[in-house]
Structure formats: C-alpha cells, structure tokens
N, C-alpha and C. Protein backbone atom coordinates (compact mmCIF):
# COMPACT_ATOMS: atom_id res chain seq x y z
N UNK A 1 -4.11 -45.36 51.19
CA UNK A 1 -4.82 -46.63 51.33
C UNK A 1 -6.04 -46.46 52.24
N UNK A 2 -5.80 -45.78 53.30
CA UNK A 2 -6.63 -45.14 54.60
C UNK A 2 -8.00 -44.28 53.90
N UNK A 3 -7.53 -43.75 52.84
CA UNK A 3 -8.69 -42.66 52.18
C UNK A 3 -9.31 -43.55 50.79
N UNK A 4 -8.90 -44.41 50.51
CA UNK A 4 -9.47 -45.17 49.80
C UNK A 4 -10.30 -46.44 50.08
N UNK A 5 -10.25 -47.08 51.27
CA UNK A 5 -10.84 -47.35 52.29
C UNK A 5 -12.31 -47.13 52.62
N UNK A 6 -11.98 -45.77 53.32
CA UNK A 6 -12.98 -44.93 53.72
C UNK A 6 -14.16 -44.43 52.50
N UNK A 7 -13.54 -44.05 51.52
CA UNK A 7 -14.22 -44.39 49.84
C UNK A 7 -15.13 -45.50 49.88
N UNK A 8 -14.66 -46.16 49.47
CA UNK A 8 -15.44 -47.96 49.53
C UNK A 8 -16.63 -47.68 50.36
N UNK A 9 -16.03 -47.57 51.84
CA UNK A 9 -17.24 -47.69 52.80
C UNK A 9 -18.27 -46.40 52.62
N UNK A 10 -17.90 -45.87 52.42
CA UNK A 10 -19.32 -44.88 51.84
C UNK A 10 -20.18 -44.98 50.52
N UNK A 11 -19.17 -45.38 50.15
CA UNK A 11 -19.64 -46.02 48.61
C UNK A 11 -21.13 -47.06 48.45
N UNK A 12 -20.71 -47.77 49.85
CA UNK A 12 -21.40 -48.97 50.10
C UNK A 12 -22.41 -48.98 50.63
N UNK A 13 -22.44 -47.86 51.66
CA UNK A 13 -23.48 -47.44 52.63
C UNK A 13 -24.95 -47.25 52.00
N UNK A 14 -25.97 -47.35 52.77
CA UNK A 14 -27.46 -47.11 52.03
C UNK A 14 -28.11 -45.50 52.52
N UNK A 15 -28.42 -45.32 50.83
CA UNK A 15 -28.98 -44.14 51.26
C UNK A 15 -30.49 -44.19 51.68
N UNK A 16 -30.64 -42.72 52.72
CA UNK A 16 -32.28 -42.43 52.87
C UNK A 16 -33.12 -43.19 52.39
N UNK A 17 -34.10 -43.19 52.06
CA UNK A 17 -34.88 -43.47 50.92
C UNK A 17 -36.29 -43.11 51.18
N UNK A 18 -37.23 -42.21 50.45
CA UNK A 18 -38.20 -41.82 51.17
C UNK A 18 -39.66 -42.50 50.20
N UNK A 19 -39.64 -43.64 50.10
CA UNK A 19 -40.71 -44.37 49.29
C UNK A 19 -40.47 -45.87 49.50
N UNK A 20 -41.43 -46.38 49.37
CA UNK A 20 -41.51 -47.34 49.78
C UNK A 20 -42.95 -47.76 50.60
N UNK A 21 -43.56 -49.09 50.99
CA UNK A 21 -44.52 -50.08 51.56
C UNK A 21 -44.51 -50.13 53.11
N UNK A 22 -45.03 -49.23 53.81
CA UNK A 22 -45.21 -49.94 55.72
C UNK A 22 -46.70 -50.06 55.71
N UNK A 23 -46.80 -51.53 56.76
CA UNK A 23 -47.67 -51.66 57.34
C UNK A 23 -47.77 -51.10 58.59
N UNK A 24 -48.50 -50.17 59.34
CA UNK A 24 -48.57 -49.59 60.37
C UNK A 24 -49.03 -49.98 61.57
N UNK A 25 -50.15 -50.44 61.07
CA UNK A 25 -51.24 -51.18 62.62
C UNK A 25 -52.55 -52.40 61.64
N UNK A 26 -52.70 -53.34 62.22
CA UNK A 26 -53.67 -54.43 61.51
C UNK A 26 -54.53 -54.43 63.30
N UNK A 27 -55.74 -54.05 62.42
CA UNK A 27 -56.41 -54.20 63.79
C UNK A 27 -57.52 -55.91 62.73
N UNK A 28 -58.01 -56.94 63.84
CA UNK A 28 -58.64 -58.04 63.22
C UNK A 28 -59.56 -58.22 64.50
N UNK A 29 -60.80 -58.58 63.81
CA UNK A 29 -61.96 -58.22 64.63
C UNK A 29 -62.83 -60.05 63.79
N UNK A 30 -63.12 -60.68 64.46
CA UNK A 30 -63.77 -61.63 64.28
C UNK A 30 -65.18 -61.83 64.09
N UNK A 31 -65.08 -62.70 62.52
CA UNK A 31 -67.21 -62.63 62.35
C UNK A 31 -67.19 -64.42 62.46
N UNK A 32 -68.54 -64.47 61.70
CA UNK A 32 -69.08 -65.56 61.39
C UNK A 32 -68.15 -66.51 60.13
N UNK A 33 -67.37 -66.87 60.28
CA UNK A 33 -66.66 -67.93 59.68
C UNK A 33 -65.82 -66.71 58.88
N UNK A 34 -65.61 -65.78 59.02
CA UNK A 34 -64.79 -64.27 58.69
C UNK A 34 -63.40 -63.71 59.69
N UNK A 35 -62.53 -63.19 58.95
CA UNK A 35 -61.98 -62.19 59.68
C UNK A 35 -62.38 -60.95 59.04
N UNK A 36 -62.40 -59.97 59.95
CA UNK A 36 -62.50 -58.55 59.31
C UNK A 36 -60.75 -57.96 59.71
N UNK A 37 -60.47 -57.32 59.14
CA UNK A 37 -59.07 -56.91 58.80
C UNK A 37 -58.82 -55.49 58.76
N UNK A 38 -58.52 -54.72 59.46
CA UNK A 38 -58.40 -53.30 59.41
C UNK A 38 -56.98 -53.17 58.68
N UNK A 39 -56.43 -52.47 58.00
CA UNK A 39 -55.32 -51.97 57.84
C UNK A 39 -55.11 -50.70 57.91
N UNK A 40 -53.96 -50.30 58.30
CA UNK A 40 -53.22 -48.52 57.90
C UNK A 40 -52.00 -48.65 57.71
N UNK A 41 -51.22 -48.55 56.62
CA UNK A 41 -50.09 -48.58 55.95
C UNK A 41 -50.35 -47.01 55.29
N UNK A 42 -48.55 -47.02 54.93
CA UNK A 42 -47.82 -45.93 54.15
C UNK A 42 -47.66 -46.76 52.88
N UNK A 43 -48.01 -45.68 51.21
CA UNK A 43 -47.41 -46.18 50.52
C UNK A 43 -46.67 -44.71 49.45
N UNK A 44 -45.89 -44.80 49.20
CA UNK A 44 -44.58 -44.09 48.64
C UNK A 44 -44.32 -44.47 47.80
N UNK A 45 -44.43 -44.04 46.84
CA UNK A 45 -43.75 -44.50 45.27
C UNK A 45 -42.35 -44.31 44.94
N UNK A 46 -41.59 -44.51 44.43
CA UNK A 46 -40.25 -44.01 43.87
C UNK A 46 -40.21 -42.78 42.73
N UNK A 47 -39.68 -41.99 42.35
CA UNK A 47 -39.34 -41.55 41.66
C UNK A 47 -39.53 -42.07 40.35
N UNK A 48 -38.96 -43.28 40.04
CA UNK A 48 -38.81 -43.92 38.88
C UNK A 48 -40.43 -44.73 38.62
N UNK A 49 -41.30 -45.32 39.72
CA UNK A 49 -42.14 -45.60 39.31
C UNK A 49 -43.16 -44.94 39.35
N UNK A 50 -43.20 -43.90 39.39
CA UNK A 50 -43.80 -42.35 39.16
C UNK A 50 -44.02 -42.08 37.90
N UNK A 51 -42.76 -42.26 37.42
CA UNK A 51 -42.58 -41.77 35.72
C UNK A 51 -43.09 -42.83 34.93
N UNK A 52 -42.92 -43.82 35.28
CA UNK A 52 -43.19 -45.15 34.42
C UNK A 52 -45.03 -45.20 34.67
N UNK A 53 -45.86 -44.95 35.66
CA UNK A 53 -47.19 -44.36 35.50
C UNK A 53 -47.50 -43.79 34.86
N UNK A 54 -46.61 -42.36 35.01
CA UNK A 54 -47.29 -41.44 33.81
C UNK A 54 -47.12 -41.83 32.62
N UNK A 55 -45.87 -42.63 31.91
CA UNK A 55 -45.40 -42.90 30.50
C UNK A 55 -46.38 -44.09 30.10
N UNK A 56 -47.64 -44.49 31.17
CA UNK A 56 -48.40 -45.39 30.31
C UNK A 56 -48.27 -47.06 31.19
N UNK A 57 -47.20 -47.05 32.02
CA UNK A 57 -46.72 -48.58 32.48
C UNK A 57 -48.03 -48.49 34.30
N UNK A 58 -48.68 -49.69 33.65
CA UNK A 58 -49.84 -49.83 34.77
C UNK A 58 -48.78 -50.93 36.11
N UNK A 59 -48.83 -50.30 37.26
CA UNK A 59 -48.46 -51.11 38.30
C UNK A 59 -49.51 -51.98 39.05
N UNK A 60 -49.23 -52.85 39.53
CA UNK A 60 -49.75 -53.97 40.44
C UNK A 60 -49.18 -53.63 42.11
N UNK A 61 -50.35 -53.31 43.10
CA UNK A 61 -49.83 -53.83 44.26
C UNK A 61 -50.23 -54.84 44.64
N UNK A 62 -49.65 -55.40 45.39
CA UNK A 62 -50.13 -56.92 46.00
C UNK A 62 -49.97 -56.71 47.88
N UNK A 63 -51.60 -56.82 48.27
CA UNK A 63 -51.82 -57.15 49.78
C UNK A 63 -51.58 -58.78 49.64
N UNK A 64 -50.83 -58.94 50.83
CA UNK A 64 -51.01 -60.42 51.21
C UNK A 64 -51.52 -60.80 52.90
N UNK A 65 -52.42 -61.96 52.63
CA UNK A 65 -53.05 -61.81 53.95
C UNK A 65 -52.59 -63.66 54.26
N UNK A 66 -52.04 -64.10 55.57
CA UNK A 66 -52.23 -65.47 55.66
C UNK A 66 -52.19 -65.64 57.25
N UNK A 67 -53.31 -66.28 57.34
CA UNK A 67 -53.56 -66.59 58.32
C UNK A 67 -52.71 -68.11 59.30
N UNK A 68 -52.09 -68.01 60.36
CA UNK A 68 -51.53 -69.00 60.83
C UNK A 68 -51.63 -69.53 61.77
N UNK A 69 -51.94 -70.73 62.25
CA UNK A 69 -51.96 -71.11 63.68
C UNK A 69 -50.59 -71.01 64.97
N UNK A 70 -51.39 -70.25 65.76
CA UNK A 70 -49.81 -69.64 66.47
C UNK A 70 -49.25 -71.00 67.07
N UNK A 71 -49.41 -72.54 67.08
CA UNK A 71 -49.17 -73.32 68.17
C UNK A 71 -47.91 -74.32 67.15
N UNK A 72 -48.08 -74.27 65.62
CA UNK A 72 -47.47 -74.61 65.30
C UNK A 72 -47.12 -74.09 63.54
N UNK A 73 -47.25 -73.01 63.82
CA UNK A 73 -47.30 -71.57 62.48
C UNK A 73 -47.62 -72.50 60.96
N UNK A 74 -48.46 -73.53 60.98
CA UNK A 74 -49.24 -74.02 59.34
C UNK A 74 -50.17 -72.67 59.02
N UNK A 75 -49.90 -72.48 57.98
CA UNK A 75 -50.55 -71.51 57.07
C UNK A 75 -52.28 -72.23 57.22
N UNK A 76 -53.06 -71.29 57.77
CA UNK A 76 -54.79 -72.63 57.59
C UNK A 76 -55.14 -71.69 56.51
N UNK A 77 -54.76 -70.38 55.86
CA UNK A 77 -55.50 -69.66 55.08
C UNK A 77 -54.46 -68.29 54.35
N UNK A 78 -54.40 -68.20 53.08
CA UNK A 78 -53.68 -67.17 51.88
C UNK A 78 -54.88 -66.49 51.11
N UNK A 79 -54.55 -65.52 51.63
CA UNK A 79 -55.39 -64.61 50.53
C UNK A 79 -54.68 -63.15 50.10
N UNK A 80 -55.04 -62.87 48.55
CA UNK A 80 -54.22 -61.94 48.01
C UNK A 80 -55.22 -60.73 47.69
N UNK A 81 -55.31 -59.61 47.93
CA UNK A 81 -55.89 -58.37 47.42
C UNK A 81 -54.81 -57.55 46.37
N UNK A 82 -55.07 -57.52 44.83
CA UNK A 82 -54.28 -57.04 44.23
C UNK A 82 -55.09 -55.51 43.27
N UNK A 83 -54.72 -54.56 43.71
CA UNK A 83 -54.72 -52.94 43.08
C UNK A 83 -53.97 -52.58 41.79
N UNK A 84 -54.35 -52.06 40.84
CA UNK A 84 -53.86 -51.90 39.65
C UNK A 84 -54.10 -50.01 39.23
N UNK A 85 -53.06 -49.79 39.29
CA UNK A 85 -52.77 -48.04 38.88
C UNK A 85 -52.09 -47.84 37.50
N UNK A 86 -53.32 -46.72 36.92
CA UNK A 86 -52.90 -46.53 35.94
C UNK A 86 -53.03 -45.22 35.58
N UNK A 87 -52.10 -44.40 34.41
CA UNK A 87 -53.01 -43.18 34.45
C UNK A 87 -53.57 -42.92 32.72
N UNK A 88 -54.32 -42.15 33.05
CA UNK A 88 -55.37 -41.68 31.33
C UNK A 88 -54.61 -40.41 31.30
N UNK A 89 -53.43 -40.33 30.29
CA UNK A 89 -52.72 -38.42 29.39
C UNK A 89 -54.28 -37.95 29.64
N UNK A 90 -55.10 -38.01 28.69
CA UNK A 90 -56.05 -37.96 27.98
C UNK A 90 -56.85 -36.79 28.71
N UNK A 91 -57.03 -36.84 29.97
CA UNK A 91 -58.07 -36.40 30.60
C UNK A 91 -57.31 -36.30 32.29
N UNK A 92 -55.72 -36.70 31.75
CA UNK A 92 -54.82 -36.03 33.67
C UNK A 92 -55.34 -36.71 34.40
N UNK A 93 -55.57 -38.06 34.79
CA UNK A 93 -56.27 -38.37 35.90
C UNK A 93 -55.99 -40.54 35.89
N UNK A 94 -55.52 -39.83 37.16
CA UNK A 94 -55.43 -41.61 38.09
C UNK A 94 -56.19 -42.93 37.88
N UNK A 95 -56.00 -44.24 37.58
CA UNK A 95 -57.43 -44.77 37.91
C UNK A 95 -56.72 -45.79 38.85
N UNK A 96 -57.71 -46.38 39.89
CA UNK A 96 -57.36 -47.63 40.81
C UNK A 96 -58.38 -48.36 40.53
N UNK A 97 -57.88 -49.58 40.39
CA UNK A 97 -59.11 -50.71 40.58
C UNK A 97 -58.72 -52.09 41.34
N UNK A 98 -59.37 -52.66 41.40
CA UNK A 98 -59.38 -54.11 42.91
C UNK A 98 -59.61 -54.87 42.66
N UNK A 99 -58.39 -56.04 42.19
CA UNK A 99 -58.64 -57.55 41.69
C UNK A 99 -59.17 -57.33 40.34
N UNK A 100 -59.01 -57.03 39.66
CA UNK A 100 -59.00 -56.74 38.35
C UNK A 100 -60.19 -56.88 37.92
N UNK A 101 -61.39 -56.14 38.88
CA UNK A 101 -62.30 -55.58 38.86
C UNK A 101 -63.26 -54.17 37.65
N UNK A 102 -63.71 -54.46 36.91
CA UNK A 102 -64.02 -53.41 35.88
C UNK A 102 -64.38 -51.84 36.43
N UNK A 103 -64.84 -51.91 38.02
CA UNK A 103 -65.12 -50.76 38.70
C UNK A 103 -63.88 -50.03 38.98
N UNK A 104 -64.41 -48.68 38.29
CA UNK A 104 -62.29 -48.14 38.41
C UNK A 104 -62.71 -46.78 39.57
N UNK A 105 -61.61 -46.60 40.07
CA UNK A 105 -61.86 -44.89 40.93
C UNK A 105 -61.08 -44.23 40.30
N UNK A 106 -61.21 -43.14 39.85
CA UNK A 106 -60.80 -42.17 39.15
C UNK A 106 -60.12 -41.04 40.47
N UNK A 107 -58.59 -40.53 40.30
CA UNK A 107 -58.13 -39.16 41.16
C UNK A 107 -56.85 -38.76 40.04
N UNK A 108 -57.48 -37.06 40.70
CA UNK A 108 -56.50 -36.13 39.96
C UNK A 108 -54.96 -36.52 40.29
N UNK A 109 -55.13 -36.58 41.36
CA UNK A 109 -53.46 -36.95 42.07
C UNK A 109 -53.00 -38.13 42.17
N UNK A 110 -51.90 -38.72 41.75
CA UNK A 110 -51.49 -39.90 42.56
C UNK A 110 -51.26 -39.80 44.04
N UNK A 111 -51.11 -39.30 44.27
CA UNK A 111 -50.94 -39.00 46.11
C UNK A 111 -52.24 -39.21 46.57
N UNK A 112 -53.43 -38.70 46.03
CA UNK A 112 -54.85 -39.62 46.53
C UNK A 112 -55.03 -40.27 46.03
N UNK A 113 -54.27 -41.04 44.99
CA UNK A 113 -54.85 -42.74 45.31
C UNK A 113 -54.34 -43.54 45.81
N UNK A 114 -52.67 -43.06 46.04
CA UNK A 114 -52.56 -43.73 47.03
C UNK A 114 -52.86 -44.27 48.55
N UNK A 115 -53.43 -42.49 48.89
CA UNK A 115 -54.06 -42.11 50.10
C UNK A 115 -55.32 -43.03 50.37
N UNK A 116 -55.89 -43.62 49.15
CA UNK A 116 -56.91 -43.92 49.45
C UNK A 116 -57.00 -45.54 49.65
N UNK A 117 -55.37 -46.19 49.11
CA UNK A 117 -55.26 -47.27 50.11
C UNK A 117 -54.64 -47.38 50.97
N UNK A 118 -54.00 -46.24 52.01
CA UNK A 118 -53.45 -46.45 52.96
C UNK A 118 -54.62 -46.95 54.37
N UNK A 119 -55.27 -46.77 54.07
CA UNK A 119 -56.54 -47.36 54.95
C UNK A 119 -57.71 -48.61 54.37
N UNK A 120 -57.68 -49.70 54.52
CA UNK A 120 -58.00 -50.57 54.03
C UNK A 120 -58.95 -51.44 55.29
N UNK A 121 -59.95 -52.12 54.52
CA UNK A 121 -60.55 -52.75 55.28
C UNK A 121 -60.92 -53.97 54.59
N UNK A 122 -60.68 -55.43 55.04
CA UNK A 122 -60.59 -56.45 54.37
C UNK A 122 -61.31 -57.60 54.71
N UNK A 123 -62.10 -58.38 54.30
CA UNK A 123 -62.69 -59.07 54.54
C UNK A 123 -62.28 -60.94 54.37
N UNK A 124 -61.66 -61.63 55.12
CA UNK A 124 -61.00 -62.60 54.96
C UNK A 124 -61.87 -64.29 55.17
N UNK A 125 -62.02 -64.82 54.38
CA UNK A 125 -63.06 -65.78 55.11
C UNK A 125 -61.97 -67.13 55.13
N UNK A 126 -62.56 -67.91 56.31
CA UNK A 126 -62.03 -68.46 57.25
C UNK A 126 -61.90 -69.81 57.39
N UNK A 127 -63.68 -69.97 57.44
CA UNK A 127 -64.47 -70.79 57.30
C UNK A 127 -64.55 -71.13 58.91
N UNK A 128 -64.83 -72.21 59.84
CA UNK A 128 -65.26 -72.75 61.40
C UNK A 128 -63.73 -72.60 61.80
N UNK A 129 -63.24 -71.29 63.01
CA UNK A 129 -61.85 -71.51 63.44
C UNK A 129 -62.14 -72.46 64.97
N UNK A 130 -61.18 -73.44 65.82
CA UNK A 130 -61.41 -73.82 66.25
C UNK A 130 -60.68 -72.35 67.37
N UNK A 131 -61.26 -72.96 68.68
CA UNK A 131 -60.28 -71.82 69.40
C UNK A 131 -58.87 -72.42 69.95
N UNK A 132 -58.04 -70.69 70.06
CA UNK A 132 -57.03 -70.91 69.90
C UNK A 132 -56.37 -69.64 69.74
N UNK A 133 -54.75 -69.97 69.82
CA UNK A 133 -53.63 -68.37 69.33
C UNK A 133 -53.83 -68.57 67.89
N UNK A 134 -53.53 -67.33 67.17
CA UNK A 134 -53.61 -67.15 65.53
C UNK A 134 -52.49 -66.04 65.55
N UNK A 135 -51.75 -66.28 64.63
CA UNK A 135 -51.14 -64.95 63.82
C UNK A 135 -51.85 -64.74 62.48
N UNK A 136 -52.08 -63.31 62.27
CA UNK A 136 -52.26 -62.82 60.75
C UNK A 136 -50.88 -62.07 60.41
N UNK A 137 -50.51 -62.38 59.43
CA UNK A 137 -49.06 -61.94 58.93
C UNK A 137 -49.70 -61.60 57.26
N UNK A 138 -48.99 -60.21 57.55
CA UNK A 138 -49.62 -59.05 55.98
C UNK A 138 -47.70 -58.43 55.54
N UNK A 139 -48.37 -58.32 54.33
CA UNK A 139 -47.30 -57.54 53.85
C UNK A 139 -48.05 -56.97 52.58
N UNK A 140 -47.42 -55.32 52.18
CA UNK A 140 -47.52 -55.42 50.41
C UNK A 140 -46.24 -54.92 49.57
N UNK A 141 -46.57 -55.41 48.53
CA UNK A 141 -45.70 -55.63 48.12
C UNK A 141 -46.07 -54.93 46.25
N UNK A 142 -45.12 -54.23 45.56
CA UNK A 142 -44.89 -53.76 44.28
C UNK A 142 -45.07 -55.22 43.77
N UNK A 143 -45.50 -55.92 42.73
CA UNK A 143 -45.15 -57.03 41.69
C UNK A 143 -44.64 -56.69 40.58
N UNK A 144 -43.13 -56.14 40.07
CA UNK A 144 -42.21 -56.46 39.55
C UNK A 144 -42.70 -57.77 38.18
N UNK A 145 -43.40 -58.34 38.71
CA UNK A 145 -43.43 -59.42 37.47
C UNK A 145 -44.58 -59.16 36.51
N UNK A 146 -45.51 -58.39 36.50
CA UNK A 146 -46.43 -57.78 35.82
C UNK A 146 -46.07 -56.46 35.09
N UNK A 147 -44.68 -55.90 35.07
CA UNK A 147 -44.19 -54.92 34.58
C UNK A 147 -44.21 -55.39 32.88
N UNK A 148 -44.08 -54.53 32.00
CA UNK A 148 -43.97 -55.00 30.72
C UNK A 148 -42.31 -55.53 31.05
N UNK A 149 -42.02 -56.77 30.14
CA UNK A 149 -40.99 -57.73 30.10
C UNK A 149 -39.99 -56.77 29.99
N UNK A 150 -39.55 -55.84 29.09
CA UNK A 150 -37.96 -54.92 29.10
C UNK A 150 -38.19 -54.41 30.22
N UNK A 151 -38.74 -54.15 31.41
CA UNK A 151 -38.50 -53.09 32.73
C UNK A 151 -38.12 -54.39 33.52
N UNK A 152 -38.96 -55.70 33.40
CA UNK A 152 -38.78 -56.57 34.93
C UNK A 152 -37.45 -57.17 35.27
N UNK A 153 -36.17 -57.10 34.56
CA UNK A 153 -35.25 -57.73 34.75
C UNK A 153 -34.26 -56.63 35.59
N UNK A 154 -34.60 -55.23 34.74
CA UNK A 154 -33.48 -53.65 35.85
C UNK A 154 -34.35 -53.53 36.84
N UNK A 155 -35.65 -54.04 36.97
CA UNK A 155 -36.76 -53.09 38.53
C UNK A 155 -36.50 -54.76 39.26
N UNK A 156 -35.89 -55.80 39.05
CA UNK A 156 -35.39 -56.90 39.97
C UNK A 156 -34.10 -56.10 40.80
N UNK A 157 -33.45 -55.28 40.14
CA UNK A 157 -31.89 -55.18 40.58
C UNK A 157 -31.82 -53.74 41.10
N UNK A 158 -33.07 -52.74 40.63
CA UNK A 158 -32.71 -51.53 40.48
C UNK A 158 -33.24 -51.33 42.36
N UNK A 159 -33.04 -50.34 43.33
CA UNK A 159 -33.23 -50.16 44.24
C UNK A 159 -34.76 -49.01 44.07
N UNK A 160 -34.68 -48.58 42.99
CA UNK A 160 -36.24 -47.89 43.03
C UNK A 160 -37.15 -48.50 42.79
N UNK A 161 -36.98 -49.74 42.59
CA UNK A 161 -37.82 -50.41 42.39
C UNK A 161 -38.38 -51.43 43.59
N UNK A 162 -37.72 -51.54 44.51
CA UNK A 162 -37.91 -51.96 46.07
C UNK A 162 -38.71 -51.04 46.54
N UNK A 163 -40.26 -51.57 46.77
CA UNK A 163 -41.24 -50.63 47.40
C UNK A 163 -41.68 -51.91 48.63
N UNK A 164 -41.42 -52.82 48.53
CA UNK A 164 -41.99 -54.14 49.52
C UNK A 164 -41.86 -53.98 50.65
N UNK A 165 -43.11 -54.19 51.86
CA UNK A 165 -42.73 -53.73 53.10
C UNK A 165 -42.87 -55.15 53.47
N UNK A 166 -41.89 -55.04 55.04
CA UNK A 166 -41.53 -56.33 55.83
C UNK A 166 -43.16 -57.28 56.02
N UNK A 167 -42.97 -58.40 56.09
CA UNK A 167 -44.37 -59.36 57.01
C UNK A 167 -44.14 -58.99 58.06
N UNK A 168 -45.48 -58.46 58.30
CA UNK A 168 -46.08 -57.92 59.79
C UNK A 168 -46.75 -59.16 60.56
N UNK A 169 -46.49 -59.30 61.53
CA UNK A 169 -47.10 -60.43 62.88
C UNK A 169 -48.12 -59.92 63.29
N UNK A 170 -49.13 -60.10 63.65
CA UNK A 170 -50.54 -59.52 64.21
C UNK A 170 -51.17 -61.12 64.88
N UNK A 171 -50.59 -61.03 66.50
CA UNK A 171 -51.86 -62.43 67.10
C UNK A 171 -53.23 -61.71 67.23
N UNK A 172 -53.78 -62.93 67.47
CA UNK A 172 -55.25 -62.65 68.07
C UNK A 172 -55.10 -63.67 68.50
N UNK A 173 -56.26 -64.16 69.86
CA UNK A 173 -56.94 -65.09 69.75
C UNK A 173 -58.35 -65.37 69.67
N UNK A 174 -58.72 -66.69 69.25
CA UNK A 174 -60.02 -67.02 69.07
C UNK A 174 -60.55 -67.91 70.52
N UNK A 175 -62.05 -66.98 70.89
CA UNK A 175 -62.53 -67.74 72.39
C UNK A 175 -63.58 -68.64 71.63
N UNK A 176 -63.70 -69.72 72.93
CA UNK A 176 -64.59 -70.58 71.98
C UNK A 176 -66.17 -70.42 71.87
C-alpha cells in the first residue's frame, strides 16, 4: 500500500521543464504623453511547438502591456504587441513579423528569432498622466486560440503547450 502510495506521488509530481515565457527586467522611462518600455525576457519553445512550426502551423505570441494606477490598481491603459512565426520548407528559413504587419524578418534559426525578441523595446502611449504611483504589469503569452481548430482543444490541456509567463509588476512613478 506504502509503495503504491509513493507511486501516485511521483506520478503527480512536475517535471523540469526547459521552455517556456520569462519576463526578466522592464525598465520604463517616460516621454511626452508616452511610455517607453524596455523589455528582456526568455523565450523557449517546447518541443512540440517546434515541430508544429516546421510542419507549416504559424504561432502567435502575445506581449501584454497595462498600465495601472498604483493608488487604486484601475487599468487607465491595455495594449497588446502580437509576433507571428512561421517557417518557409522552401528556402529553410524563419519569418517574424509584428502585429500582422506585411514587413517580415527572415532567420536561418529559430533560436534567432527568438533571440531577437528577447529584447524588446516598446512604445506605449498614454496620453496626459497626472502625477502619481503607476504599475506596468507585462506578461507573454503563446495564443493557443489562433492555432488551426484540431490542435486548440489538446495545446489547452497538453503541458507543451504552456509557454505563458507570470504578470510581472513594474512601479514607477510619475513627478509632476
């Protein structure tokens, strides 16, 4: 009973996992009715959505940016930056593009394109902030719901399919 037990609980336990979404550091630097937005995140693919790139299935990441008043956390501002990866058999090679933008970047590797949004710089507009504490709270996140329809119901349940990193807290404040 003792060794069957002990079964279960390992059974249950979570493994490693070396892929996946961190946000690292949000540095936010203040303009003219703007935030400027530094990011450096990790991003890690799975195994499984590795293969589903190469077999032709284009992924969606989703930055989320929302701005909040620290005195009583109302959302004053949402904004979404969404990346789309795909790859061309044809010619071996990556493409990224931004907000579904016709300008594509082309890399041999998926590992540099991903590389090439782990550093991000974002431009958030604001409009007149009054002064005050602010949180910016980011996360990104895989979208699962842009998958072709037979994948989105097993990449809801499947664990390789969990690439979403936690909402990150970032105050600032604004002087007047």
């Amino acid at each position: 009973m003792l060794l069957l037990a002990s079964l279960c609980i390992l059974g249950c336990a979570r493994e490693a996992v070396d892929y996946g979404f961190t946000i690292k550091k949000v540095a936010v630097s203040r303009g003219y009715q703007v935030l400027h937005v530094q990011l450096a995140q990790r991003l890690e693919l799975s195994q499984q959505a590795r293969e589903a790139v190469r077999h032709g299935v284009t992924l969606f990441i989703v930055l989320e940016l929302e701005l909040r008043n620290d005195d009583n956390l109302i959302a004053v501002r949402k904004e979404y930056t969404r990346f789309d990866i795909r790859y061309l058999p044809l010619i071996e090679r990556f493409q990224l593009s931004k907000d579904g933008s016709e300008t594509r970047r082309t890399f041999s590797r998926l590992r540099h394109l991903l590389a090439s949004i782990d550093d991000l710089s974002v431009r958030m507009s604001t409009g007149p902030l009054p002064a005050g504490a602010y949180q910016l709270r980011t996360r990104i996140r895989l979208d699962e719901t842009m998958l072709p329809a037979p994948m989105q119901l097993p990449a809801w349940f499947s664990a390789q399919w969990q690439h979403d990193s936690e909402w990150t807290v970032w105050p600032f404040t604004v002087n007047a």
